[in-house]
PDB file of N, CA and C in Angstrom:
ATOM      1  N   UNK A   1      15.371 -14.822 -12.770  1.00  0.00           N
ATOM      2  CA  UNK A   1      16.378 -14.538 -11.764  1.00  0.00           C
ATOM      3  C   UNK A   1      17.239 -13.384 -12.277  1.00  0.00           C
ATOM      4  N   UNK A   2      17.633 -12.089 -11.705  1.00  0.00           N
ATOM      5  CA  UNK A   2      18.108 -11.246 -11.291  1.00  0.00           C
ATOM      6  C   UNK A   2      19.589 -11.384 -11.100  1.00  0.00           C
ATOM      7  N   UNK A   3      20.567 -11.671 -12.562  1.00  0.00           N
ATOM      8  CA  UNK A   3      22.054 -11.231 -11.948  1.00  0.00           C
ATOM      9  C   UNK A   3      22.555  -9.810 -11.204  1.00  0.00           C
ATOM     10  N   UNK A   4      23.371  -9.629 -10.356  1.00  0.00           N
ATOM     11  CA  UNK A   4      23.786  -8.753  -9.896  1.00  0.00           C
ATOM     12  C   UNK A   4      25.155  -8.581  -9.704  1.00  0.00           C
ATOM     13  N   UNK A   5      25.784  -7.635 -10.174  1.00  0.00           N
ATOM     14  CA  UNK A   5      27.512  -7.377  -9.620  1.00  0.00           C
ATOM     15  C   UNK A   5      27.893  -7.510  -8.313  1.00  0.00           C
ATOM     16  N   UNK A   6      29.207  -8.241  -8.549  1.00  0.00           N
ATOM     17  CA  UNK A   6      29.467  -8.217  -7.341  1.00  0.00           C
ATOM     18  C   UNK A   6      29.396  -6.781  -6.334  1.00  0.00           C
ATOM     19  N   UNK A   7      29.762  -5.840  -6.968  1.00  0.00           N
ATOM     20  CA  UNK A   7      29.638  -4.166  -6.567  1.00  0.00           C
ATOM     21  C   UNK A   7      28.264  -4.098  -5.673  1.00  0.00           C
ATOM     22  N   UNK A   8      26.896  -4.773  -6.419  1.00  0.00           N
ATOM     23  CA  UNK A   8      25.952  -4.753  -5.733  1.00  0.00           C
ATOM     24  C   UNK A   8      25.749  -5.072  -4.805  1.00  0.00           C
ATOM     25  N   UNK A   9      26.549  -6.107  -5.327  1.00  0.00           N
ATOM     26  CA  UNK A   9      25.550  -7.339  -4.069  1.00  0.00           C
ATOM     27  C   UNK A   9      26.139  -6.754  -2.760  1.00  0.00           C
ATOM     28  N   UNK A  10      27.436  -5.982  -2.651  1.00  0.00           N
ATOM     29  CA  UNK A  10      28.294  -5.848  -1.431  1.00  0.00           C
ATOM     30  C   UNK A  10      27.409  -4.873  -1.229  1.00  0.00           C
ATOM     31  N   UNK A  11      26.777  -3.709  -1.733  1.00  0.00           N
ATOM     32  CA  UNK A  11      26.154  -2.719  -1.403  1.00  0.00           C
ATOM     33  C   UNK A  11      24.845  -3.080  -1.019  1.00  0.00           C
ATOM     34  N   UNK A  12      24.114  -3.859  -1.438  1.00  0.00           N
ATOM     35  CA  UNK A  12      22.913  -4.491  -0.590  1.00  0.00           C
ATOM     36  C   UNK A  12      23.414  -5.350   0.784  1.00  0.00           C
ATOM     37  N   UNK A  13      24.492  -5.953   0.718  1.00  0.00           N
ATOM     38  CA  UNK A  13      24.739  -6.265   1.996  1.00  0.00           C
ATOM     39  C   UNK A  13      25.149  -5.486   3.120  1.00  0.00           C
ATOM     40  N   UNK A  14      25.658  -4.301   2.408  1.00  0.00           N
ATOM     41  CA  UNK A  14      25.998  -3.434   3.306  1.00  0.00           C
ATOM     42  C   UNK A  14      24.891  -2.795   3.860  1.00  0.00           C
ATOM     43  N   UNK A  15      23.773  -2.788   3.204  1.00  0.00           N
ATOM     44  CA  UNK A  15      22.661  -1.624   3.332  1.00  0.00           C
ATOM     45  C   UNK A  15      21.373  -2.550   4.762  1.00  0.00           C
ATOM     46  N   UNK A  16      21.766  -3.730   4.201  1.00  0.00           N
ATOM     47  CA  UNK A  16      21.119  -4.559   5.175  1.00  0.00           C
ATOM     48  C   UNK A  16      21.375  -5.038   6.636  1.00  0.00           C
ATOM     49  N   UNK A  17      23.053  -4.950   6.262  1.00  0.00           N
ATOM     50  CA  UNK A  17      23.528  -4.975   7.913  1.00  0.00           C
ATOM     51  C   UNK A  17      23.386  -3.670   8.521  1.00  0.00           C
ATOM     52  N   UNK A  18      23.526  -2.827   7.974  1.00  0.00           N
ATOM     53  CA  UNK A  18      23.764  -1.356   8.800  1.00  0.00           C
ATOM     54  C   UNK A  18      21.982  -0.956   8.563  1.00  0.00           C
ATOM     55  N   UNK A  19      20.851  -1.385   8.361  1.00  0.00           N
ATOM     56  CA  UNK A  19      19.460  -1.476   8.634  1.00  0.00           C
ATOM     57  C   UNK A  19      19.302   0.475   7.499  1.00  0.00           C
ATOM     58  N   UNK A  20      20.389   0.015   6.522  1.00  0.00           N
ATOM     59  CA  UNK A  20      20.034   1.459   5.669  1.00  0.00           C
ATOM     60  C   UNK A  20      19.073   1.282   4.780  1.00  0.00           C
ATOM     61  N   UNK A  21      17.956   1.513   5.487  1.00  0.00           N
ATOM     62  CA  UNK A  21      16.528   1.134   4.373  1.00  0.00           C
ATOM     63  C   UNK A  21      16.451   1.976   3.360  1.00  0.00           C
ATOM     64  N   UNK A  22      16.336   3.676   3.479  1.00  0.00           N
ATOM     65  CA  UNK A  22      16.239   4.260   2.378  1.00  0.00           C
ATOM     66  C   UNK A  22      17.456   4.011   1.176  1.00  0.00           C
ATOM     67  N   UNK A  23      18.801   3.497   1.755  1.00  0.00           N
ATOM     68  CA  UNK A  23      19.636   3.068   0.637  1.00  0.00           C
ATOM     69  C   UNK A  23      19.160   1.668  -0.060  1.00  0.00           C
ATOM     70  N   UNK A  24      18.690   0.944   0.678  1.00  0.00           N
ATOM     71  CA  UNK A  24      18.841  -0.767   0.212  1.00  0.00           C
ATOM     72  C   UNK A  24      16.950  -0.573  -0.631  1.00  0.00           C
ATOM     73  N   UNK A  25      16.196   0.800  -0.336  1.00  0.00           N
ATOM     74  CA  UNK A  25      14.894   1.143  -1.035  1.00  0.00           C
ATOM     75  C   UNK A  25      15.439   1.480  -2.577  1.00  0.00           C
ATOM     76  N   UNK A  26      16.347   2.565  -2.371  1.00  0.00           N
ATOM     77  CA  UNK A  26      17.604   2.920  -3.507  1.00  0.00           C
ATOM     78  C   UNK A  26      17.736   1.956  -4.645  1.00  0.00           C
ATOM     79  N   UNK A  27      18.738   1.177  -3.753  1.00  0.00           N
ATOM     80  CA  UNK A  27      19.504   0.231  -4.676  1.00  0.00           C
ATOM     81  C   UNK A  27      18.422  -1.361  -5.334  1.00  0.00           C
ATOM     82  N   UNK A  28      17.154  -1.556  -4.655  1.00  0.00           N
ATOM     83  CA  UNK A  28      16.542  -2.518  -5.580  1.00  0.00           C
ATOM     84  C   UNK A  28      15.565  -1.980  -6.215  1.00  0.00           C
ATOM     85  N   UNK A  29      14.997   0.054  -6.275  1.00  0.00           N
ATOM     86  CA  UNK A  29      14.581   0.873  -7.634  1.00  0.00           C
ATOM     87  C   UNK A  29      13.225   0.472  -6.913  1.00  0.00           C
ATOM     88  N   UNK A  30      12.677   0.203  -5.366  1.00  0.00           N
ATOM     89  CA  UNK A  30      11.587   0.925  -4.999  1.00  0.00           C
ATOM     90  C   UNK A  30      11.455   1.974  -5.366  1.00  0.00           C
ATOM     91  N   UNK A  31       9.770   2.342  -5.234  1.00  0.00           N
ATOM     92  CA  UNK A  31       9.314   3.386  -6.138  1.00  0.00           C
ATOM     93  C   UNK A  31       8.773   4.350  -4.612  1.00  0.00           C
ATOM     94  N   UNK A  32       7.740   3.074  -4.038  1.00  0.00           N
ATOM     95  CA  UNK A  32       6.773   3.184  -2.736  1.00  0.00           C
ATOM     96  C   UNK A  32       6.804   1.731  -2.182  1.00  0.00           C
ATOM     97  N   UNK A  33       6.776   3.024  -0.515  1.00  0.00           N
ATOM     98  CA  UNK A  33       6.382   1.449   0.513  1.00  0.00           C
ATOM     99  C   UNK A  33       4.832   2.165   0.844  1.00  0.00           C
ATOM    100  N   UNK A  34       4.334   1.135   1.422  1.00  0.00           N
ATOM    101  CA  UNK A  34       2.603   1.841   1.619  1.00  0.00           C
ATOM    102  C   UNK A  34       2.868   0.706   3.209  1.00  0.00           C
ATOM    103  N   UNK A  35       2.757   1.411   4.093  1.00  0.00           N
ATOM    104  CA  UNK A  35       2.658   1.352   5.545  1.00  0.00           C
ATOM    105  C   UNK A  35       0.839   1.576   5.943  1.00  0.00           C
ATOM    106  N   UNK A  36       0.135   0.213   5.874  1.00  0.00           N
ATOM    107  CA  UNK A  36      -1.052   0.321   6.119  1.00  0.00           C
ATOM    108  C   UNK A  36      -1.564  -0.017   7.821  1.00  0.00           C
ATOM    109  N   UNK A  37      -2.633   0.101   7.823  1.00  0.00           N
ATOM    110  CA  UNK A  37      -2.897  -0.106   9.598  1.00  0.00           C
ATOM    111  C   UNK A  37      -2.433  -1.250   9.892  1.00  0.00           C
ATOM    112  N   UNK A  38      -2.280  -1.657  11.325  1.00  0.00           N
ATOM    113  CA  UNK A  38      -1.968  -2.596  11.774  1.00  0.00           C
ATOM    114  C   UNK A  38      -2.582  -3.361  12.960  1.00  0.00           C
ATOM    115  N   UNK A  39      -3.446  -4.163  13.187  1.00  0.00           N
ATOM    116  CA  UNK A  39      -4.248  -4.928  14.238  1.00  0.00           C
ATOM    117  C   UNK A  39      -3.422  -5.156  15.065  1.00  0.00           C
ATOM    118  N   UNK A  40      -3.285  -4.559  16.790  1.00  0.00           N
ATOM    119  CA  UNK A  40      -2.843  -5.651  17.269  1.00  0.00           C
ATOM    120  C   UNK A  40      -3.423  -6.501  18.411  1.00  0.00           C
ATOM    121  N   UNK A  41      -4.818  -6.005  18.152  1.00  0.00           N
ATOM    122  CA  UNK A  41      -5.834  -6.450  18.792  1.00  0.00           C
ATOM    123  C   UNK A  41      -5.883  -8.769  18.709  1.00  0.00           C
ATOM    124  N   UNK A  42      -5.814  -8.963  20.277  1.00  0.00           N
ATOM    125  CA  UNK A  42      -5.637 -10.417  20.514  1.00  0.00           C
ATOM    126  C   UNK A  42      -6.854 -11.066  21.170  1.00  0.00           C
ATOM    127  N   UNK A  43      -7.014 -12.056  20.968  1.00  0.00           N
ATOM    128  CA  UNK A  43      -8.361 -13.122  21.439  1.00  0.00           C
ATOM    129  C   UNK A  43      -8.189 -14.315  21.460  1.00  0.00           C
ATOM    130  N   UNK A  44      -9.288 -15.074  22.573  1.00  0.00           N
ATOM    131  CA  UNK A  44      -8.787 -16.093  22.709  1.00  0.00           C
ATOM    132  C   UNK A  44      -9.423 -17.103  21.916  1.00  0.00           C
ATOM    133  N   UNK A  45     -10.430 -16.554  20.982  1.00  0.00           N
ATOM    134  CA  UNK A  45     -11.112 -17.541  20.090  1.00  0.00           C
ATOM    135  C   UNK A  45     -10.455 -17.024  18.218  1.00  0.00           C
ATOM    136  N   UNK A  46      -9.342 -17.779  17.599  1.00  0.00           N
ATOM    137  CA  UNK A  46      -8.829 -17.680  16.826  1.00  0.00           C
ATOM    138  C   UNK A  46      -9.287 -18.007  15.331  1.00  0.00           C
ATOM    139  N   UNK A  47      -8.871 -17.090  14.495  1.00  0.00           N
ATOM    140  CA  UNK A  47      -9.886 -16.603  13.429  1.00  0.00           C
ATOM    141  C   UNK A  47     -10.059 -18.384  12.348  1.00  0.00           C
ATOM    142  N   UNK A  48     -11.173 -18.119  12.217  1.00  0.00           N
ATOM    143  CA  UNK A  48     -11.422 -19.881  11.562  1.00  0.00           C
ATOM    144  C   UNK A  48     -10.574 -19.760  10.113  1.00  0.00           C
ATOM    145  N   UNK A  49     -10.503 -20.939   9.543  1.00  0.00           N
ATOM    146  CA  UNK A  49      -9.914 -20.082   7.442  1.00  0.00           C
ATOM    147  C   UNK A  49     -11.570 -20.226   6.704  1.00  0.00           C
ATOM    148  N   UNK A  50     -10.699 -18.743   5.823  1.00  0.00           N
ATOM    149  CA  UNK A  50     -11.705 -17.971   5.403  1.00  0.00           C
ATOM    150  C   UNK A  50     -13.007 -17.462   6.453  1.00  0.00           C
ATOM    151  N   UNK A  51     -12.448 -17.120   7.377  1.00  0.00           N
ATOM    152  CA  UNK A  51     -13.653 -16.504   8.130  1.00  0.00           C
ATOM    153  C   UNK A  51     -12.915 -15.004   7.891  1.00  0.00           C
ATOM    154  N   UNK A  52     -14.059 -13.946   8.033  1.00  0.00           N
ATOM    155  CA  UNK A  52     -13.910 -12.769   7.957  1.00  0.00           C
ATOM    156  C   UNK A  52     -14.351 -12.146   9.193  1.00  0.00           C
ATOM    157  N   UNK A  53     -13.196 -11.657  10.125  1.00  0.00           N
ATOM    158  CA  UNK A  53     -13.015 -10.998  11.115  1.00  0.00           C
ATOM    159  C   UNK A  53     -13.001  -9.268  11.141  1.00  0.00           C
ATOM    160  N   UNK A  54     -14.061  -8.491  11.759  1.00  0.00           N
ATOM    161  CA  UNK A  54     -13.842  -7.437  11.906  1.00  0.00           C
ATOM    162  C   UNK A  54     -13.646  -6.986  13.438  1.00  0.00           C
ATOM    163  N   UNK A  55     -12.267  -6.269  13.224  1.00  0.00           N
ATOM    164  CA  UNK A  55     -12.413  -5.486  14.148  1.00  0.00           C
ATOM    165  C   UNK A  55     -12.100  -3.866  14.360  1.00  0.00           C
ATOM    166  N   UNK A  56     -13.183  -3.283  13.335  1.00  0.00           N
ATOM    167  CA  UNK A  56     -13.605  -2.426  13.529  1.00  0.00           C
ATOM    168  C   UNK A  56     -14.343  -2.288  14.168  1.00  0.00           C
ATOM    169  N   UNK A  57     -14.901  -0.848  14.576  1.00  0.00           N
ATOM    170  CA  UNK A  57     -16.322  -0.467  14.609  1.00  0.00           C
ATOM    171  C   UNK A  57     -17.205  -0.809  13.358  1.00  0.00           C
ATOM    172  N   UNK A  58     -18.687  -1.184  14.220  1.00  0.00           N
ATOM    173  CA  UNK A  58     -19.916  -1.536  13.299  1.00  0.00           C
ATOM    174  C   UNK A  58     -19.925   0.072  12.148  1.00  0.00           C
ATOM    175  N   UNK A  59     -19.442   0.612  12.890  1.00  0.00           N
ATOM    176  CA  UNK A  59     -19.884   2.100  12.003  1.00  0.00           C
ATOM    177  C   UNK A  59     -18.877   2.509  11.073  1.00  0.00           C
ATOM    178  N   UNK A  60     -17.661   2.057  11.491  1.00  0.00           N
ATOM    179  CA  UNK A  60     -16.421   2.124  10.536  1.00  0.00           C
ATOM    180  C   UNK A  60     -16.722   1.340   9.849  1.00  0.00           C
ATOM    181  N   UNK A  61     -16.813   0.187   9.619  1.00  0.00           N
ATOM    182  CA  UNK A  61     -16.772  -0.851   8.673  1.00  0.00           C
ATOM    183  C   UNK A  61     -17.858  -0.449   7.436  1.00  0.00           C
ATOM    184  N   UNK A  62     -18.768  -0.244   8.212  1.00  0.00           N
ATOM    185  CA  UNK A  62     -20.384   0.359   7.010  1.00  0.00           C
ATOM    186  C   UNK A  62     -19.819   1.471   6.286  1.00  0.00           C
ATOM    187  N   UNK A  63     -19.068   2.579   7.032  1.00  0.00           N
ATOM    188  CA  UNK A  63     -18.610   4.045   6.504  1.00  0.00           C
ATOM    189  C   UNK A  63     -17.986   3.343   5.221  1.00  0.00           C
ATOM    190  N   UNK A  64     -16.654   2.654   5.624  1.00  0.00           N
ATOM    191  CA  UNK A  64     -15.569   2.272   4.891  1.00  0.00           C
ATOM    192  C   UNK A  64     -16.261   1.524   3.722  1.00  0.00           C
ATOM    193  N   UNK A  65     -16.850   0.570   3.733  1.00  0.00           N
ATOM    194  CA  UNK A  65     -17.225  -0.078   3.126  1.00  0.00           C
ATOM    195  C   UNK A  65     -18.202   0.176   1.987  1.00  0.00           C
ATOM    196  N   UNK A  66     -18.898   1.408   2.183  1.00  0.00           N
ATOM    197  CA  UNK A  66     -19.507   1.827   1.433  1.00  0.00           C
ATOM    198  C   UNK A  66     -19.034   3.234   0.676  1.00  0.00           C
ATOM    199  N   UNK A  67     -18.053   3.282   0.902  1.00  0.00           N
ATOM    200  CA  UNK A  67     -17.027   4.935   0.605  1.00  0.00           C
ATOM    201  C   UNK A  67     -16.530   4.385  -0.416  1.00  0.00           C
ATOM    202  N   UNK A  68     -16.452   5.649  -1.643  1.00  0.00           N
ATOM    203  CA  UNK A  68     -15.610   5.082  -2.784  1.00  0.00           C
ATOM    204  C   UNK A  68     -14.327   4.339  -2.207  1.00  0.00           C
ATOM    205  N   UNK A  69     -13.384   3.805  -2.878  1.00  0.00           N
ATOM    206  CA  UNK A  69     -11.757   2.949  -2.627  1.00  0.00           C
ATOM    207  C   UNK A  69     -11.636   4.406  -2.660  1.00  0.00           C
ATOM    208  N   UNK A  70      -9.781   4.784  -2.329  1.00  0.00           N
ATOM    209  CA  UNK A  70      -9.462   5.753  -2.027  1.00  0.00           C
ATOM    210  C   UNK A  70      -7.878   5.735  -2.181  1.00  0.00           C
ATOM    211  N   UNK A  71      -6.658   6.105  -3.239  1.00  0.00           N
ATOM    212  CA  UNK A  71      -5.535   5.069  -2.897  1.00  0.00           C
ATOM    213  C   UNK A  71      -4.692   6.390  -2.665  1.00  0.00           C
ATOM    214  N   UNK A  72      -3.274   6.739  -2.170  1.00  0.00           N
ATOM    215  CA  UNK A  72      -1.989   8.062  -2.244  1.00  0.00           C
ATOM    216  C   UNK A  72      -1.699   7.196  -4.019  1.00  0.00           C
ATOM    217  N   UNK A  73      -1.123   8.424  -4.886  1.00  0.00           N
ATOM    218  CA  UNK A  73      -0.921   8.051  -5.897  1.00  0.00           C
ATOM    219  C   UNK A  73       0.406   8.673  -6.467  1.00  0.00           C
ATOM    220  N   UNK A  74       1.239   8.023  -6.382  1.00  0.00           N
ATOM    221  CA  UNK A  74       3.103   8.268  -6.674  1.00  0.00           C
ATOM    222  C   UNK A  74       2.995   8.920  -7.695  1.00  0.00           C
ATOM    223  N   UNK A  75       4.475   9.889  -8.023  1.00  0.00           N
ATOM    224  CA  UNK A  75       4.307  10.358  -9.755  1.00  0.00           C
ATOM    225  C   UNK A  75       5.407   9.576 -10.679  1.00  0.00           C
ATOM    226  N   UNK A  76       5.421   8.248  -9.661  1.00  0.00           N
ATOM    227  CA  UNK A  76       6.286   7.470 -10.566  1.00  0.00           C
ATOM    228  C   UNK A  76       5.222   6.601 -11.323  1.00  0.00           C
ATOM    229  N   UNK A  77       4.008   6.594 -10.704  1.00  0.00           N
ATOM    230  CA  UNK A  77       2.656   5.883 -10.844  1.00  0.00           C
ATOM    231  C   UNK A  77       2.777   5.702 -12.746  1.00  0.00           C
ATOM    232  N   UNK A  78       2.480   5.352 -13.683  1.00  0.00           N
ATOM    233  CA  UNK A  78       2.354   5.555 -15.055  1.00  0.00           C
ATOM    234  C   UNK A  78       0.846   5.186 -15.708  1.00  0.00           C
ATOM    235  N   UNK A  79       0.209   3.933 -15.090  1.00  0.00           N
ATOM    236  CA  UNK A  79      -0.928   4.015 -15.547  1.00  0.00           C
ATOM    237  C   UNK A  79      -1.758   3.911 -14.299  1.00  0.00           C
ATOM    238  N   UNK A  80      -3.188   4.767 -14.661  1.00  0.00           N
ATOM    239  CA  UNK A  80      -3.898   4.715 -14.197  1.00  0.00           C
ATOM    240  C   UNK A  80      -5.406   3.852 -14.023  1.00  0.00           C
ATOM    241  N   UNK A  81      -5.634   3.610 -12.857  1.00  0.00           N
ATOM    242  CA  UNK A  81      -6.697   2.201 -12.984  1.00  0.00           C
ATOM    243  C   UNK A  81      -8.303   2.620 -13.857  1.00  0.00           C
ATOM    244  N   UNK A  82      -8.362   1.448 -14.769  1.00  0.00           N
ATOM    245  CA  UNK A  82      -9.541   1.914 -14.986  1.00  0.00           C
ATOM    246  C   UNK A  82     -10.552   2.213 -14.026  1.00  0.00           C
ATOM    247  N   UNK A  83     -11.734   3.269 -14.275  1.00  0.00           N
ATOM    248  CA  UNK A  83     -12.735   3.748 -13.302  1.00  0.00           C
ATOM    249  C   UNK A  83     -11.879   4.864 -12.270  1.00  0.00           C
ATOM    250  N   UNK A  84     -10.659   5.001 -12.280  1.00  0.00           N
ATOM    251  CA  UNK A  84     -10.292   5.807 -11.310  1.00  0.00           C
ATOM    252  C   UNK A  84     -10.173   7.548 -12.346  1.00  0.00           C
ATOM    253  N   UNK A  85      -9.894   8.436 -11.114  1.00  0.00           N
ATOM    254  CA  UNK A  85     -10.106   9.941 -11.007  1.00  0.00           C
ATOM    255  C   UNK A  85      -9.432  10.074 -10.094  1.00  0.00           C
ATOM    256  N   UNK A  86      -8.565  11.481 -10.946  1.00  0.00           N
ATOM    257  CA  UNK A  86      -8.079  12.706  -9.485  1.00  0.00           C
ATOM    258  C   UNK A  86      -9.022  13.267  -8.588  1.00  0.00           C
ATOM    259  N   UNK A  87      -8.807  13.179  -7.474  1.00  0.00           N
ATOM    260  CA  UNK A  87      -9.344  14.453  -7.385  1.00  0.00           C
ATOM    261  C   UNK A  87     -10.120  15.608  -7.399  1.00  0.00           C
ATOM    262  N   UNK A  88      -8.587  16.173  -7.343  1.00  0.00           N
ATOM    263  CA  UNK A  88      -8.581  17.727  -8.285  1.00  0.00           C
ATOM    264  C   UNK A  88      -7.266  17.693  -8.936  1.00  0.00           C
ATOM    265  N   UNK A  89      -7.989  17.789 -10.220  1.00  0.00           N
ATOM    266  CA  UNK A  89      -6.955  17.967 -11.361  1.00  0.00           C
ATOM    267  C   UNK A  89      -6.368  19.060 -12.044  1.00  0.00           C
ATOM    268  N   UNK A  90      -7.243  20.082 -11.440  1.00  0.00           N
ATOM    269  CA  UNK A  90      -6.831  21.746 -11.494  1.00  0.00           C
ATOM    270  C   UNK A  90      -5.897  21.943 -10.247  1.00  0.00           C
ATOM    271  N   UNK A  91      -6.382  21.699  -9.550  1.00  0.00           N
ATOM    272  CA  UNK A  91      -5.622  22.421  -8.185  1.00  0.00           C
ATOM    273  C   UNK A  91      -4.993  20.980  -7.261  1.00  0.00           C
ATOM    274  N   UNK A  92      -3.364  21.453  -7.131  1.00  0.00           N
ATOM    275  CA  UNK A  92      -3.096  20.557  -6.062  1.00  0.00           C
ATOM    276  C   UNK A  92      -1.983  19.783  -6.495  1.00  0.00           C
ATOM    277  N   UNK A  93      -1.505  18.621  -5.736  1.00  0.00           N
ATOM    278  CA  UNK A  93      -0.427  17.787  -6.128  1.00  0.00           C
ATOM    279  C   UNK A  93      -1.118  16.660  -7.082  1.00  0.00           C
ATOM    280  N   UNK A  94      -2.390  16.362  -7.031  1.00  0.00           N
ATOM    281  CA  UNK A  94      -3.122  15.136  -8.019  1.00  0.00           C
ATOM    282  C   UNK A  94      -2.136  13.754  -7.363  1.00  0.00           C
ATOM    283  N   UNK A  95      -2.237  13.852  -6.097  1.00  0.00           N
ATOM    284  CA  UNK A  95      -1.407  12.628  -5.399  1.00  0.00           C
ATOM    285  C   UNK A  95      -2.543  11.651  -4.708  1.00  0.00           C
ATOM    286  N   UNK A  96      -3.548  11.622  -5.087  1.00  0.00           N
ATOM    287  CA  UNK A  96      -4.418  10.472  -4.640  1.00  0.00           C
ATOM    288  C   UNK A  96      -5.636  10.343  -5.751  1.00  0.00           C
ATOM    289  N   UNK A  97      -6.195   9.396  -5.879  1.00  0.00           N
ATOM    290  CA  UNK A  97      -7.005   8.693  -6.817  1.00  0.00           C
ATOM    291  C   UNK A  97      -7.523   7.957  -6.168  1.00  0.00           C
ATOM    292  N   UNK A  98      -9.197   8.271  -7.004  1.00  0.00           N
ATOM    293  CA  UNK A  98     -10.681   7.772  -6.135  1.00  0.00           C
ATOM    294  C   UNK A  98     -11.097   7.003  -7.260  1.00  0.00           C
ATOM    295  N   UNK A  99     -11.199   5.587  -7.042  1.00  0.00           N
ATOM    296  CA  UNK A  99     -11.945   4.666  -7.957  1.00  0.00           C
ATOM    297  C   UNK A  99     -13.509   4.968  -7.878  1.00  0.00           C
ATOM    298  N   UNK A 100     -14.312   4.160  -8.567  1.00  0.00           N
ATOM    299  CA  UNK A 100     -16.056   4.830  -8.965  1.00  0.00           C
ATOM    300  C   UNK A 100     -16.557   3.762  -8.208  1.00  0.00           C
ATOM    301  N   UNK A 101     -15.491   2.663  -7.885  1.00  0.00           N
ATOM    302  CA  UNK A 101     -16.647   1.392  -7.485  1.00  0.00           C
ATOM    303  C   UNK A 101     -16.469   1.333  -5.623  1.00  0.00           C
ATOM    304  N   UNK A 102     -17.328   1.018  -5.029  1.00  0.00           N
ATOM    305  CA  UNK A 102     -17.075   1.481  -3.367  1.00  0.00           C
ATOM    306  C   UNK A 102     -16.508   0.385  -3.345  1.00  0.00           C
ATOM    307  N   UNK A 103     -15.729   0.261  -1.809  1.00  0.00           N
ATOM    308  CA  UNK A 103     -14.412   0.047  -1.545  1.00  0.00           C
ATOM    309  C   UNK A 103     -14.747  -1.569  -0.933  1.00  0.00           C
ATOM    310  N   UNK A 104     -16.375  -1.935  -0.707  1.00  0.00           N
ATOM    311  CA  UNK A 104     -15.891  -3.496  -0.588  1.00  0.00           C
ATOM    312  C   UNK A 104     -16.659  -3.988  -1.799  1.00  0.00           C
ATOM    313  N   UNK A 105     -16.704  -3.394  -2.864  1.00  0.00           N
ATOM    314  CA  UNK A 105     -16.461  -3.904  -4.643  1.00  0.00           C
ATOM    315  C   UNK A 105     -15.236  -3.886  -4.885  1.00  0.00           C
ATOM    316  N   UNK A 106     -14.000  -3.466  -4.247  1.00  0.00           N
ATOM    317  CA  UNK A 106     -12.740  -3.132  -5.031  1.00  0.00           C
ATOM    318  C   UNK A 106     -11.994  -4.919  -4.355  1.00  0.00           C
ATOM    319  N   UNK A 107     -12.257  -5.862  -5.526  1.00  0.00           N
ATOM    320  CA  UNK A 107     -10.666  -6.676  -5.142  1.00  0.00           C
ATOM    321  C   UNK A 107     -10.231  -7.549  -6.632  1.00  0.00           C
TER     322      UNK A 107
END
């Protein structure tokens, strides 16, 4: 558990009522948010547990699935995953990193 000053705590409350995300991102030393896709695709036959639902395309899913992993890579980042690579490490920001193993080997 995480003590905090009172100084803080008023400043996270403040940051939360007034919906100041990049401050209240600030003040608990986020690095990255990663905003991934979002389904909002609905049905009337509801997903079983552990069933694996696609709703992709047959052709997306094969593409994806067989494409190296693929991640954006922060320069607050410090270590890097084993099997992974820039890039380009000559040229460029070196802001994303390609693992070796395809992407439905990666969990």
């Amino acid at each position: 558990k995480t003590l905090i000053s009172p100084g803080e705590k008023s400043d996270l409350q403040k940051a939360l009522k007034t919906k100041d995300y990049p401050q209240l991102a600030y003040l608990l030393d986020i690095k990255a948010i990663h905003i991934s896709e979002r389904d909002t695709q609905l049905t009337n036959d509801p997903k079983k547990v552990n069933e694996f639902v696609n709703t992709w395309s047959i052709d997306g899913l094969a593409e994806e699935a067989v494409a190296p992993a693929e991640m954006g890579w922060g320069t607050h980042e410090k270590i890097v995953p084993g099997g992974a690579f820039f890039h380009d490490e000559k040229e460029g920001p070196c802001n994303q990193i390609c693992l070796t193993t395809k992407g439905m080997n990666t969990w």
